[in-house]
PDB file of N, CA and C in Angstrom:
ATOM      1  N   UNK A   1     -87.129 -61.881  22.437  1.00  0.00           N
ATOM      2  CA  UNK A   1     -86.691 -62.341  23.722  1.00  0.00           C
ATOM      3  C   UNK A   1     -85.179 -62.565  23.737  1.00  0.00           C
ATOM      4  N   UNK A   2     -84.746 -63.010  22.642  1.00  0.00           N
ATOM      5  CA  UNK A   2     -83.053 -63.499  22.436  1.00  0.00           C
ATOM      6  C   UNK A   2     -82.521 -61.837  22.493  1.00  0.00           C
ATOM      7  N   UNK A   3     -82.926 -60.826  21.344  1.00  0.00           N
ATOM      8  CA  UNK A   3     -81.941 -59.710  21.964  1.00  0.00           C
ATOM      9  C   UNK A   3     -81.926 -59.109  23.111  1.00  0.00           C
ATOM     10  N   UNK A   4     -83.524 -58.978  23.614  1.00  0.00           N
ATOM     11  CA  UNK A   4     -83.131 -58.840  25.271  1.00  0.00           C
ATOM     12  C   UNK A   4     -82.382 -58.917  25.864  1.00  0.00           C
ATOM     13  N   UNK A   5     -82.229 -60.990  25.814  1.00  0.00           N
ATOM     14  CA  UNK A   5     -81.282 -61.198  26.749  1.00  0.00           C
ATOM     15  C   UNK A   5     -79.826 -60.801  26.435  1.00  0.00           C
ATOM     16  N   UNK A   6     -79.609 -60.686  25.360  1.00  0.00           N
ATOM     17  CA  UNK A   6     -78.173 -60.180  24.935  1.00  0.00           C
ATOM     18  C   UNK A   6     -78.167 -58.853  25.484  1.00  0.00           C
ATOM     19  N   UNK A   7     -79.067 -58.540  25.477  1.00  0.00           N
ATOM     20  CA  UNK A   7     -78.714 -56.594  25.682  1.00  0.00           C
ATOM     21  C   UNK A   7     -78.503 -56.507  27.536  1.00  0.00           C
ATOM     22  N   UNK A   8     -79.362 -57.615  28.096  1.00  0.00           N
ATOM     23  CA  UNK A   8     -79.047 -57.263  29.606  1.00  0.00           C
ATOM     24  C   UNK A   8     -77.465 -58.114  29.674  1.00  0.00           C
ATOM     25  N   UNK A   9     -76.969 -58.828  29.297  1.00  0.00           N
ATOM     26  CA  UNK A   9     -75.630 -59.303  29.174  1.00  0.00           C
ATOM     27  C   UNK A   9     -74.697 -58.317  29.078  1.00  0.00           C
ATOM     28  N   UNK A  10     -74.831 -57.806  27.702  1.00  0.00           N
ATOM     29  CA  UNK A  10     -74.083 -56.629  27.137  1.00  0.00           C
ATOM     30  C   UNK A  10     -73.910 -55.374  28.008  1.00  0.00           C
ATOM     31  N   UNK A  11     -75.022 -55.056  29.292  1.00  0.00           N
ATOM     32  CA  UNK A  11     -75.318 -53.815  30.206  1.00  0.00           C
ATOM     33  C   UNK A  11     -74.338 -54.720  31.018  1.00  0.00           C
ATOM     34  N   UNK A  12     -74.462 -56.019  31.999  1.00  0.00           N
ATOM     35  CA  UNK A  12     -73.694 -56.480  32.930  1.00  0.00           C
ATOM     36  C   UNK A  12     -72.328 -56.460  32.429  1.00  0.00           C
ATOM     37  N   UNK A  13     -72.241 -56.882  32.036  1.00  0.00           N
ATOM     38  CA  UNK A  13     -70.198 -56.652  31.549  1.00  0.00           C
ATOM     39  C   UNK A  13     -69.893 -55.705  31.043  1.00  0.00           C
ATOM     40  N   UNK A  14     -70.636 -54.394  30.581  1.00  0.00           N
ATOM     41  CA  UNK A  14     -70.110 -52.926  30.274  1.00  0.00           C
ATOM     42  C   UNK A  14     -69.992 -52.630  31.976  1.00  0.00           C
ATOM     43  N   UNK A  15     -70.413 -52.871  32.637  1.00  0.00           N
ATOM     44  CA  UNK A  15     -70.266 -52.075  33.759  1.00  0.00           C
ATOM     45  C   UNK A  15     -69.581 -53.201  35.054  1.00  0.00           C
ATOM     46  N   UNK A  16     -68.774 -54.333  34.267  1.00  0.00           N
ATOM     47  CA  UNK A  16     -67.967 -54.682  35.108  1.00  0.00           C
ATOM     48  C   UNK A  16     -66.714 -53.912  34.349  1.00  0.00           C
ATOM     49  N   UNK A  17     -66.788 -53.667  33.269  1.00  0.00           N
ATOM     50  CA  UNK A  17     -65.402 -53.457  32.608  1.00  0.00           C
ATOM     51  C   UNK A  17     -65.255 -51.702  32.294  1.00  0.00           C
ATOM     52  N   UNK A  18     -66.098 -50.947  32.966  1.00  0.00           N
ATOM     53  CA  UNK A  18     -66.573 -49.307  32.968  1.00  0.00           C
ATOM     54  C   UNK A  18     -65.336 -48.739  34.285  1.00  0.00           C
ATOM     55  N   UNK A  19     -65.363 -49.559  34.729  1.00  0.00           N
ATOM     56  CA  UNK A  19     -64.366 -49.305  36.360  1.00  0.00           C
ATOM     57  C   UNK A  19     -63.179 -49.113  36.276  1.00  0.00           C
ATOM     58  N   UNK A  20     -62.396 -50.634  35.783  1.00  0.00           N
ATOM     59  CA  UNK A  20     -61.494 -50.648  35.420  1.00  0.00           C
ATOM     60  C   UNK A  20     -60.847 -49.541  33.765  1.00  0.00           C
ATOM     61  N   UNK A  21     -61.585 -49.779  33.055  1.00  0.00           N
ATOM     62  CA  UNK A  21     -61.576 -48.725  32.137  1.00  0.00           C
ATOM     63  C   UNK A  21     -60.851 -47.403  32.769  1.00  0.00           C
ATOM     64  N   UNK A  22     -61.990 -46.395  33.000  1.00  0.00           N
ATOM     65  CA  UNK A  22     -61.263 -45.242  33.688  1.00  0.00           C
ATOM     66  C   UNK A  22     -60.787 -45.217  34.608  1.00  0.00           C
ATOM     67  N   UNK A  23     -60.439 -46.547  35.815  1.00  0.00           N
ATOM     68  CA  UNK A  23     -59.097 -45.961  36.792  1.00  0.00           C
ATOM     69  C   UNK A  23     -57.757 -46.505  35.140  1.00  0.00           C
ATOM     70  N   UNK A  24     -57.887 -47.427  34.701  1.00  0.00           N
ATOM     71  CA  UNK A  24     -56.739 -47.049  33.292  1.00  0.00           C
ATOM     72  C   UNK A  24     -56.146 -45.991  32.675  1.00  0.00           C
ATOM     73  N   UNK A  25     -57.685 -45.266  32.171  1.00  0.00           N
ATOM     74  CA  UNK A  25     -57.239 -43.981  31.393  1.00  0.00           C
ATOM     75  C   UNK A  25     -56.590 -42.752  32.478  1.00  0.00           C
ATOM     76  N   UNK A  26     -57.271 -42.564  34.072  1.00  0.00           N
ATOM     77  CA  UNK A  26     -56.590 -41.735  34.420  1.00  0.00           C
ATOM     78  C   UNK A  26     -55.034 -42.094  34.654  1.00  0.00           C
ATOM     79  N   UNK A  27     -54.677 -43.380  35.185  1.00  0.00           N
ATOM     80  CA  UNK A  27     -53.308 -43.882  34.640  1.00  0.00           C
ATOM     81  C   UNK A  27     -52.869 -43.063  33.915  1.00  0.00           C
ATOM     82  N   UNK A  28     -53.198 -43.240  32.464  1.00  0.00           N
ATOM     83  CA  UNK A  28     -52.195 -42.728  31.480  1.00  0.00           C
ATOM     84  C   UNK A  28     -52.385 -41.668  31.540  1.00  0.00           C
ATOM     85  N   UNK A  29     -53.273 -40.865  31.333  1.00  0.00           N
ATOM     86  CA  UNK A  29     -53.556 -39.367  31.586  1.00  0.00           C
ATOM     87  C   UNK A  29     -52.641 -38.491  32.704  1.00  0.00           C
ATOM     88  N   UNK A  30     -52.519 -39.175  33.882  1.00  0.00           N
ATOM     89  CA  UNK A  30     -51.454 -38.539  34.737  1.00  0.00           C
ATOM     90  C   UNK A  30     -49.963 -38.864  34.681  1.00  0.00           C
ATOM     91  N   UNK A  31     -49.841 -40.400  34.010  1.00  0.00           N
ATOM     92  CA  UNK A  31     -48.298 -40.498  33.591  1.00  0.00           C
ATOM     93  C   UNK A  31     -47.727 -39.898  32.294  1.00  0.00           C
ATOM     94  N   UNK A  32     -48.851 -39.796  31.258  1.00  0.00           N
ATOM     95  CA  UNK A  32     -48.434 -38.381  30.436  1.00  0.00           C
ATOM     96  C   UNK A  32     -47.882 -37.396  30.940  1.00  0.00           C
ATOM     97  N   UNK A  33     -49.143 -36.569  31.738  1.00  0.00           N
ATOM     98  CA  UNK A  33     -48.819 -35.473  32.229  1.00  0.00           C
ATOM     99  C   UNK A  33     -47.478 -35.656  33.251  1.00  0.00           C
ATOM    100  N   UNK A  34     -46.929 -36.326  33.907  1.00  0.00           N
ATOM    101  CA  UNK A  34     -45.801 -36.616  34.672  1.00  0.00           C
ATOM    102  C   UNK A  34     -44.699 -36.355  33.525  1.00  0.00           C
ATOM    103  N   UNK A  35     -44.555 -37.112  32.158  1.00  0.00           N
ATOM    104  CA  UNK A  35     -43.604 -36.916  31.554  1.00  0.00           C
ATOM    105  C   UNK A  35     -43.527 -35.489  30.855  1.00  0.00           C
ATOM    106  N   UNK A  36     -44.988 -35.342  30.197  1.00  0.00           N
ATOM    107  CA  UNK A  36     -44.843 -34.500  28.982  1.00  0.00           C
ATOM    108  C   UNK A  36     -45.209 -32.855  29.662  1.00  0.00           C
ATOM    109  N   UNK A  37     -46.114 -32.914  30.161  1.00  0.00           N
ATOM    110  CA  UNK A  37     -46.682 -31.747  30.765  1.00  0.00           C
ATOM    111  C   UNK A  37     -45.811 -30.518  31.199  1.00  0.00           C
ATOM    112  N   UNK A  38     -46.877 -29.583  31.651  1.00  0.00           N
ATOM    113  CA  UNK A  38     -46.011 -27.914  31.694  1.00  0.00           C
ATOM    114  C   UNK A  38     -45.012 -28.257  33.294  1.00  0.00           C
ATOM    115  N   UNK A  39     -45.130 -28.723  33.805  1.00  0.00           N
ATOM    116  CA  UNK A  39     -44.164 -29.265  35.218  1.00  0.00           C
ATOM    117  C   UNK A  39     -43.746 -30.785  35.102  1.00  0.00           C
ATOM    118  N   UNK A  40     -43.578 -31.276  33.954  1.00  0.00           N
ATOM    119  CA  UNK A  40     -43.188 -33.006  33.821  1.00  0.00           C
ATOM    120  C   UNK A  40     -41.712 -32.742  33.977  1.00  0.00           C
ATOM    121  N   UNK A  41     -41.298 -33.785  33.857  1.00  0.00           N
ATOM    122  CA  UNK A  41     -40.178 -34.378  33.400  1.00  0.00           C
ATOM    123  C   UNK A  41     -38.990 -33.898  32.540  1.00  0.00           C
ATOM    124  N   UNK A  42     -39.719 -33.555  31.324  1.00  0.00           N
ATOM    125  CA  UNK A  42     -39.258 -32.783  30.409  1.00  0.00           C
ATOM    126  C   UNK A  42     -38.760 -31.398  30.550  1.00  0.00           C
ATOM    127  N   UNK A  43     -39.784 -30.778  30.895  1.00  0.00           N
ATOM    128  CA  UNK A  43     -39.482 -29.544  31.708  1.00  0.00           C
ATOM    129  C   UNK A  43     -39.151 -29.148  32.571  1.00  0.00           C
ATOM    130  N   UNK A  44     -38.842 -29.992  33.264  1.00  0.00           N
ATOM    131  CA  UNK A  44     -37.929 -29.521  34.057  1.00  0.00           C
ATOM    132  C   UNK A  44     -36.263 -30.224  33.884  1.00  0.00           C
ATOM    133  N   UNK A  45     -36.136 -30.522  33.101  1.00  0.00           N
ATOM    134  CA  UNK A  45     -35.055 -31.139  32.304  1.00  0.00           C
ATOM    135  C   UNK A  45     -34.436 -29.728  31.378  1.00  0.00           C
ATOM    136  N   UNK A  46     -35.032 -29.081  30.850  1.00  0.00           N
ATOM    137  CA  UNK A  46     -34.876 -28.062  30.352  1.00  0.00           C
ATOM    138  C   UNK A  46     -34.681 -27.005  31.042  1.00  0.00           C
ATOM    139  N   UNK A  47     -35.357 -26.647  32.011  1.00  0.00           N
ATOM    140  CA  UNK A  47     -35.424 -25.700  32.677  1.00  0.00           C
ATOM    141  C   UNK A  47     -33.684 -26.159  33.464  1.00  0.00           C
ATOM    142  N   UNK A  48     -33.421 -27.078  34.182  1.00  0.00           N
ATOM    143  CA  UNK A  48     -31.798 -27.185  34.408  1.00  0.00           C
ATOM    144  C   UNK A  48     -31.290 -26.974  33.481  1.00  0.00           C
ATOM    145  N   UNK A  49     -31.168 -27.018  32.204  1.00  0.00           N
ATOM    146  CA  UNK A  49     -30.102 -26.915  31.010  1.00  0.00           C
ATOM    147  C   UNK A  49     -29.688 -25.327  30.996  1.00  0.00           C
ATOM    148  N   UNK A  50     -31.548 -24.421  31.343  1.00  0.00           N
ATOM    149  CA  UNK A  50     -31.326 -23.430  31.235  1.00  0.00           C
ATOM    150  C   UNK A  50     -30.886 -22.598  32.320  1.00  0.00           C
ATOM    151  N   UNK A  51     -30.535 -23.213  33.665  1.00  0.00           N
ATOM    152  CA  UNK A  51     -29.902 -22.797  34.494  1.00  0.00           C
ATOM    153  C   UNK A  51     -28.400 -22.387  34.659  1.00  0.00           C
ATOM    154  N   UNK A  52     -28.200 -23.972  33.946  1.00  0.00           N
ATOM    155  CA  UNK A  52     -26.732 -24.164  33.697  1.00  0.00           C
ATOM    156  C   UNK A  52     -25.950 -23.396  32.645  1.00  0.00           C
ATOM    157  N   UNK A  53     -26.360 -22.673  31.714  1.00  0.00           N
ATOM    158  CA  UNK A  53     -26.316 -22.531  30.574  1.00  0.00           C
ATOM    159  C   UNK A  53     -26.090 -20.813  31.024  1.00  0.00           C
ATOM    160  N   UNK A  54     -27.289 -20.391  32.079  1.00  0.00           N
ATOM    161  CA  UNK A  54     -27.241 -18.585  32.750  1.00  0.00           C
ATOM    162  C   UNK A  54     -26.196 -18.938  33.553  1.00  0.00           C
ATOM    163  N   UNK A  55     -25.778 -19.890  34.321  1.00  0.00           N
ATOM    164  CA  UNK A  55     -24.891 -19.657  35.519  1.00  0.00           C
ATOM    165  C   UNK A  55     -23.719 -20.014  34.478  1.00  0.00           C
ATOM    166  N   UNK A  56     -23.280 -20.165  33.570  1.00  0.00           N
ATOM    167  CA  UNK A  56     -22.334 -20.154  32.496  1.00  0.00           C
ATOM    168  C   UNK A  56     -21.897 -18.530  32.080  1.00  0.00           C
ATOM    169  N   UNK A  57     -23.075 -18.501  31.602  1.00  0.00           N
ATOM    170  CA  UNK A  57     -23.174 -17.092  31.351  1.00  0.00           C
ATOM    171  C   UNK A  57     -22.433 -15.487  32.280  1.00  0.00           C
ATOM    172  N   UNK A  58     -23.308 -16.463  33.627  1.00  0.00           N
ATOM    173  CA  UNK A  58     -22.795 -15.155  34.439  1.00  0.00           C
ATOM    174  C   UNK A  58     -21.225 -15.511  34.877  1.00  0.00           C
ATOM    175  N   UNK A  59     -20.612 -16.355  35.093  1.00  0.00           N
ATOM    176  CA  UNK A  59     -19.483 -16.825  35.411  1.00  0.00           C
ATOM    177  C   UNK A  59     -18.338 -16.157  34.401  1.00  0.00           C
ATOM    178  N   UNK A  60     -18.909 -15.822  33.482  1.00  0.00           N
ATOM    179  CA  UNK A  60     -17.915 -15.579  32.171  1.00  0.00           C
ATOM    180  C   UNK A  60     -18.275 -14.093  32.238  1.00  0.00           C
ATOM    181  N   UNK A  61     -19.470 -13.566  32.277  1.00  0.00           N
ATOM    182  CA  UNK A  61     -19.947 -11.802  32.685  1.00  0.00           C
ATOM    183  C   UNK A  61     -18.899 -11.218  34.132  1.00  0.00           C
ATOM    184  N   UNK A  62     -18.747 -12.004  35.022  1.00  0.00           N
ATOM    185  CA  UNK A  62     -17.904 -12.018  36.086  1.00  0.00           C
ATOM    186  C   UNK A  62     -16.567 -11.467  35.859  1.00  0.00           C
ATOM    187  N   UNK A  63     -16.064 -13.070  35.429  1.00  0.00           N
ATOM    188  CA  UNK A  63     -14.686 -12.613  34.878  1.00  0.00           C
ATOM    189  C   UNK A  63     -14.106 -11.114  34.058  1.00  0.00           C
ATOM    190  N   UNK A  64     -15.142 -11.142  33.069  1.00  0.00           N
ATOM    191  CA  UNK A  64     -14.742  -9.844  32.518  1.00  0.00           C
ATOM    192  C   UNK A  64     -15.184  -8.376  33.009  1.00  0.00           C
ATOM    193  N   UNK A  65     -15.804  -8.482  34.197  1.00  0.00           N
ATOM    194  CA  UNK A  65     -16.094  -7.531  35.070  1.00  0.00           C
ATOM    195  C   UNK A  65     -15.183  -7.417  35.612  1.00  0.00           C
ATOM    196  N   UNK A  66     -14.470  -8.169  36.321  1.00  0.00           N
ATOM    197  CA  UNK A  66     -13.478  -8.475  37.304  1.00  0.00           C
ATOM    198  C   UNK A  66     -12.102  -7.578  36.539  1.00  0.00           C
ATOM    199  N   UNK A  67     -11.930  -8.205  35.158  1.00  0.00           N
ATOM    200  CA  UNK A  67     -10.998  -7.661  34.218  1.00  0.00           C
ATOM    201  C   UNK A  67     -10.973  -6.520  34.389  1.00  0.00           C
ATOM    202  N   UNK A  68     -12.248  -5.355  33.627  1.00  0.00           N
ATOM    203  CA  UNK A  68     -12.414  -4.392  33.386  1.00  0.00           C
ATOM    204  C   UNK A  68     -12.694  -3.644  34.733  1.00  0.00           C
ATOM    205  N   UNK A  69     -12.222  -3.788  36.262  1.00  0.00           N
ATOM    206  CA  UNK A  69     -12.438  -3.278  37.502  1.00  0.00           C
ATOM    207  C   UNK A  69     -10.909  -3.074  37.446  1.00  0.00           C
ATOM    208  N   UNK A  70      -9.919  -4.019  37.724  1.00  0.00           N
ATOM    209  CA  UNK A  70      -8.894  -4.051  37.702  1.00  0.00           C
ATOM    210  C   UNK A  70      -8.063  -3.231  36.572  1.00  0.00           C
ATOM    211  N   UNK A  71      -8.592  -2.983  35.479  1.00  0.00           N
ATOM    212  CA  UNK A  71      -7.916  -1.845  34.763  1.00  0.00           C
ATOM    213  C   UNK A  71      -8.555  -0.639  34.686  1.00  0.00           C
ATOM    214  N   UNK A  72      -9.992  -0.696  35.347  1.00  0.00           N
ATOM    215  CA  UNK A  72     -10.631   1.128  35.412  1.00  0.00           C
ATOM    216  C   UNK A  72      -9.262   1.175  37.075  1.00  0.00           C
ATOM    217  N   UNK A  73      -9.265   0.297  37.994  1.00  0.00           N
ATOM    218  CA  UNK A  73      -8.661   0.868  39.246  1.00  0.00           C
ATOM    219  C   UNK A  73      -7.290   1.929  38.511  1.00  0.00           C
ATOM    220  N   UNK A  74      -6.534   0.914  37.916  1.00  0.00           N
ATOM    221  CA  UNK A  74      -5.357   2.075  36.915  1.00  0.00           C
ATOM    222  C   UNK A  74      -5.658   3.025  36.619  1.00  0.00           C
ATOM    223  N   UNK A  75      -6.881   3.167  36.047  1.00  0.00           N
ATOM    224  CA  UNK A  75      -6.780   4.799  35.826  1.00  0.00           C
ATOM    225  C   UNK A  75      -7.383   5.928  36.394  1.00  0.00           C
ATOM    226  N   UNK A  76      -7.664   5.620  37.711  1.00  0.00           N
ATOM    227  CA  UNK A  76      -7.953   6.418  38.673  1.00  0.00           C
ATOM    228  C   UNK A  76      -7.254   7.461  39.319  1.00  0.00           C
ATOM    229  N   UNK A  77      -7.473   8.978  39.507  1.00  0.00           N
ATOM    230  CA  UNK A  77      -6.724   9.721  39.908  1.00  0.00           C
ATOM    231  C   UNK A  77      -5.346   9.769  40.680  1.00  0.00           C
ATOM    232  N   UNK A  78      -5.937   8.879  42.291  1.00  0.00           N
ATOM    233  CA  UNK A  78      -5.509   8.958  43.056  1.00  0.00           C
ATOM    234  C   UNK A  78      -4.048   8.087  42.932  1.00  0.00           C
ATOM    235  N   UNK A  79      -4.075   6.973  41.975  1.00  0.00           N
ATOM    236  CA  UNK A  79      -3.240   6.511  41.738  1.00  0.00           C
ATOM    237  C   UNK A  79      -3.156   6.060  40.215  1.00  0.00           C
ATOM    238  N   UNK A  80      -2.617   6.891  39.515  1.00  0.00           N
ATOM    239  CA  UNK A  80      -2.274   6.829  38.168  1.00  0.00           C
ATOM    240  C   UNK A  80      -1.520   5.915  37.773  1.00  0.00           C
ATOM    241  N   UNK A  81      -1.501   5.015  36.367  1.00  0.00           N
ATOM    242  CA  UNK A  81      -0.501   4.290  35.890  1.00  0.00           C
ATOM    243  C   UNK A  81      -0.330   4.937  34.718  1.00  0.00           C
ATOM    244  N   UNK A  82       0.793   5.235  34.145  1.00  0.00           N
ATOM    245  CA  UNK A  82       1.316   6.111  33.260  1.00  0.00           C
ATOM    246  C   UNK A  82       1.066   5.049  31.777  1.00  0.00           C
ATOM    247  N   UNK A  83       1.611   3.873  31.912  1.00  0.00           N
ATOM    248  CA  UNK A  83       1.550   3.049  31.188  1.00  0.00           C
ATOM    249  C   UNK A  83       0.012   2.620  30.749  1.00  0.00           C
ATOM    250  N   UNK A  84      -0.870   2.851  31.637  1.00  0.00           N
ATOM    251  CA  UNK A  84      -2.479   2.684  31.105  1.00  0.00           C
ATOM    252  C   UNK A  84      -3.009   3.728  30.543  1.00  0.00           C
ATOM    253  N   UNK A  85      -2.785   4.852  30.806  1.00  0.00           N
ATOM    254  CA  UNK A  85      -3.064   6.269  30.594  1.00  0.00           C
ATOM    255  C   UNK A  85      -2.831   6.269  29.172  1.00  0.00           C
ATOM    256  N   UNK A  86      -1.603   5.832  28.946  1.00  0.00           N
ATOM    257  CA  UNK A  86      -0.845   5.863  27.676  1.00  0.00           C
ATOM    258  C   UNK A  86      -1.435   4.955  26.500  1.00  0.00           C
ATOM    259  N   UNK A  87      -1.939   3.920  27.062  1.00  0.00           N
ATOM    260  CA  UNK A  87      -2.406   2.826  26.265  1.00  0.00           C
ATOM    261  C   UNK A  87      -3.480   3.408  25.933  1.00  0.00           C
ATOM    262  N   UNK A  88      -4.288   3.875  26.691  1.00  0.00           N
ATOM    263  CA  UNK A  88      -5.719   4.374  26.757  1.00  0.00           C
ATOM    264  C   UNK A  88      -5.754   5.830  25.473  1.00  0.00           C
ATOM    265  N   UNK A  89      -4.734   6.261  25.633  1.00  0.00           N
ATOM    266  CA  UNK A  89      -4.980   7.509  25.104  1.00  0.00           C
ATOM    267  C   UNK A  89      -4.708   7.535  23.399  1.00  0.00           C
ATOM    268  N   UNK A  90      -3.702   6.062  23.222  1.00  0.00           N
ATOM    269  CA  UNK A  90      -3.304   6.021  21.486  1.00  0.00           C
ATOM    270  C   UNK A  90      -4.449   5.535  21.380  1.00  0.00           C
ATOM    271  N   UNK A  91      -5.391   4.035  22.048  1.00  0.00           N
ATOM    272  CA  UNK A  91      -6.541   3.310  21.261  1.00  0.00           C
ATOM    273  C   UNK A  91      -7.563   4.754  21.084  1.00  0.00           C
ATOM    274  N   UNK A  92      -8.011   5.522  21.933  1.00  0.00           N
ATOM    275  CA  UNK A  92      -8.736   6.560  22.015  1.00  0.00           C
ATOM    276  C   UNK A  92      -8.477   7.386  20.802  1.00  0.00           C
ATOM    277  N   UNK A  93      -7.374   7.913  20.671  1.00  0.00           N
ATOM    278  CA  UNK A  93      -6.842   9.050  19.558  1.00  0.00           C
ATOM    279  C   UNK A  93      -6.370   8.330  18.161  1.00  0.00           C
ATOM    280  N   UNK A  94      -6.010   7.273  18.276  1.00  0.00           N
ATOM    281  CA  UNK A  94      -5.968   6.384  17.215  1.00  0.00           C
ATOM    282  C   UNK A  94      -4.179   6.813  16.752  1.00  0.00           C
ATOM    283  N   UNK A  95      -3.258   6.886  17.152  1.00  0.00           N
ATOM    284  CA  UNK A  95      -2.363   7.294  16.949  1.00  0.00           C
ATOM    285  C   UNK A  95      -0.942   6.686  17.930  1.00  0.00           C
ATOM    286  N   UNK A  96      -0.101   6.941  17.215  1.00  0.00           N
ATOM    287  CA  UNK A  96       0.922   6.274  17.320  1.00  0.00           C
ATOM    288  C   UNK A  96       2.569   7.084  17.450  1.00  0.00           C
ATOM    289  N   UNK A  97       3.991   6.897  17.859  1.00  0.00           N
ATOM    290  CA  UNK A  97       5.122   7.627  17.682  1.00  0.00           C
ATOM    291  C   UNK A  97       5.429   7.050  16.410  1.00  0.00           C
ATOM    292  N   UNK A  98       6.356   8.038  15.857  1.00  0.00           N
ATOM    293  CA  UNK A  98       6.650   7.855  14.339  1.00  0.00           C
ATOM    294  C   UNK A  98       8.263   6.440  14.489  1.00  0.00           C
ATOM    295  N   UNK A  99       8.258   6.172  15.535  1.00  0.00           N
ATOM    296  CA  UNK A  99       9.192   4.919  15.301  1.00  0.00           C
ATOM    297  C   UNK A  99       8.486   3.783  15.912  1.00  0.00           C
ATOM    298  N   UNK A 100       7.441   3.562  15.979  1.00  0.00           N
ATOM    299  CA  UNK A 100       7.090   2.591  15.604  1.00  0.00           C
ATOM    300  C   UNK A 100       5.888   1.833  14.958  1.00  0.00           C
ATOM    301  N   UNK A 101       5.865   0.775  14.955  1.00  0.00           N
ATOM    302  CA  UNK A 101       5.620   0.119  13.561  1.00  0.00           C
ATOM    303  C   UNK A 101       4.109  -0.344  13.914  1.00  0.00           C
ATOM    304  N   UNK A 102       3.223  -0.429  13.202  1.00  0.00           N
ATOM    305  CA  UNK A 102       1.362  -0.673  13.455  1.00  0.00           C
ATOM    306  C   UNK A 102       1.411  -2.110  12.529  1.00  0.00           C
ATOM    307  N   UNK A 103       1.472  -3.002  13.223  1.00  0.00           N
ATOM    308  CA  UNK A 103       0.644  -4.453  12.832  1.00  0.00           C
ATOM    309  C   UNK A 103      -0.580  -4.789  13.290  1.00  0.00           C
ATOM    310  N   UNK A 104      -1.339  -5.040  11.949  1.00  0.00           N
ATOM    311  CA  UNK A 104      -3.231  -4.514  11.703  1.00  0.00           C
ATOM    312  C   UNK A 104      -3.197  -5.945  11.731  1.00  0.00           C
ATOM    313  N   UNK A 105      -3.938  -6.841  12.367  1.00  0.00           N
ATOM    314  CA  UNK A 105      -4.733  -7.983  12.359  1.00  0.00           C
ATOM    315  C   UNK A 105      -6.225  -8.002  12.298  1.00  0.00           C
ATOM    316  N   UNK A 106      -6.920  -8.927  11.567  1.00  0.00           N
ATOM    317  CA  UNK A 106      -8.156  -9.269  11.680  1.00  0.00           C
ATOM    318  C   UNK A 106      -8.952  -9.373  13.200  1.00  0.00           C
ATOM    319  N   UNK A 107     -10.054  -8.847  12.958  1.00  0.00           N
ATOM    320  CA  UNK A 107     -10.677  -9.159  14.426  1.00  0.00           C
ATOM    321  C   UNK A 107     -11.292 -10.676  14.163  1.00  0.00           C
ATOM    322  N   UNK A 108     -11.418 -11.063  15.878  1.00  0.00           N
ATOM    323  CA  UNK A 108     -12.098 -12.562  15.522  1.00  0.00           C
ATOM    324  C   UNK A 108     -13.134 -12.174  16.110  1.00  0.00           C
TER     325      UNK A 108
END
């Protein structure tokens, strides 16, 4: 008769405390997922780094587009630069006038 009554005790307060329980766990379960998860916090923390990081990228791809537009325009038919032509044609042929002088530096 005594565990009985313990056991209908033990059923009444599992199922006052069954409620509260899992609205808890989904708590944490969705504030995990808020931080850690494939669309949390985190990730998308990263995902800006990696925005910032391409729009870096292209900003600097730009520039040297920009560069290399401005010296293909030089050597375009219609308006020739003698002085690019010229530049173009020793790095190309690898060669030089016999008065002057070739200082070889390291590439970085």
């Amino acid at each position: 008769m005594r565990t009985m009554m313990i056991l209908v005790e033990i059923r009444r307060r599992a199922r006052l405390v069954i409620g509260p329980f899992i609205g808890l766990t989904a708590v944490v379960y969705f504030a995990y997922h808020t931080v850690q998860g494939d669309r949390g916090l985190i990730a998308w923390w990263r995902l800006n780094q990696e925005i910032k990081q391409a729009e870096e990228t292209l900003s600097h791809l730009d520039e040297t587009r920009e560069v290399m537009d401005r010296r293909a325009v030089l050597l375009r038919p219609d308006h020739l630069d003698a002085d690019m032509l010229e530049e173009r044609a020793r790095l190309m042929l690898n060669m030089g006038r016999e008065d002057e002088v070739v200082v070889l530096r390291p590439r970085s």
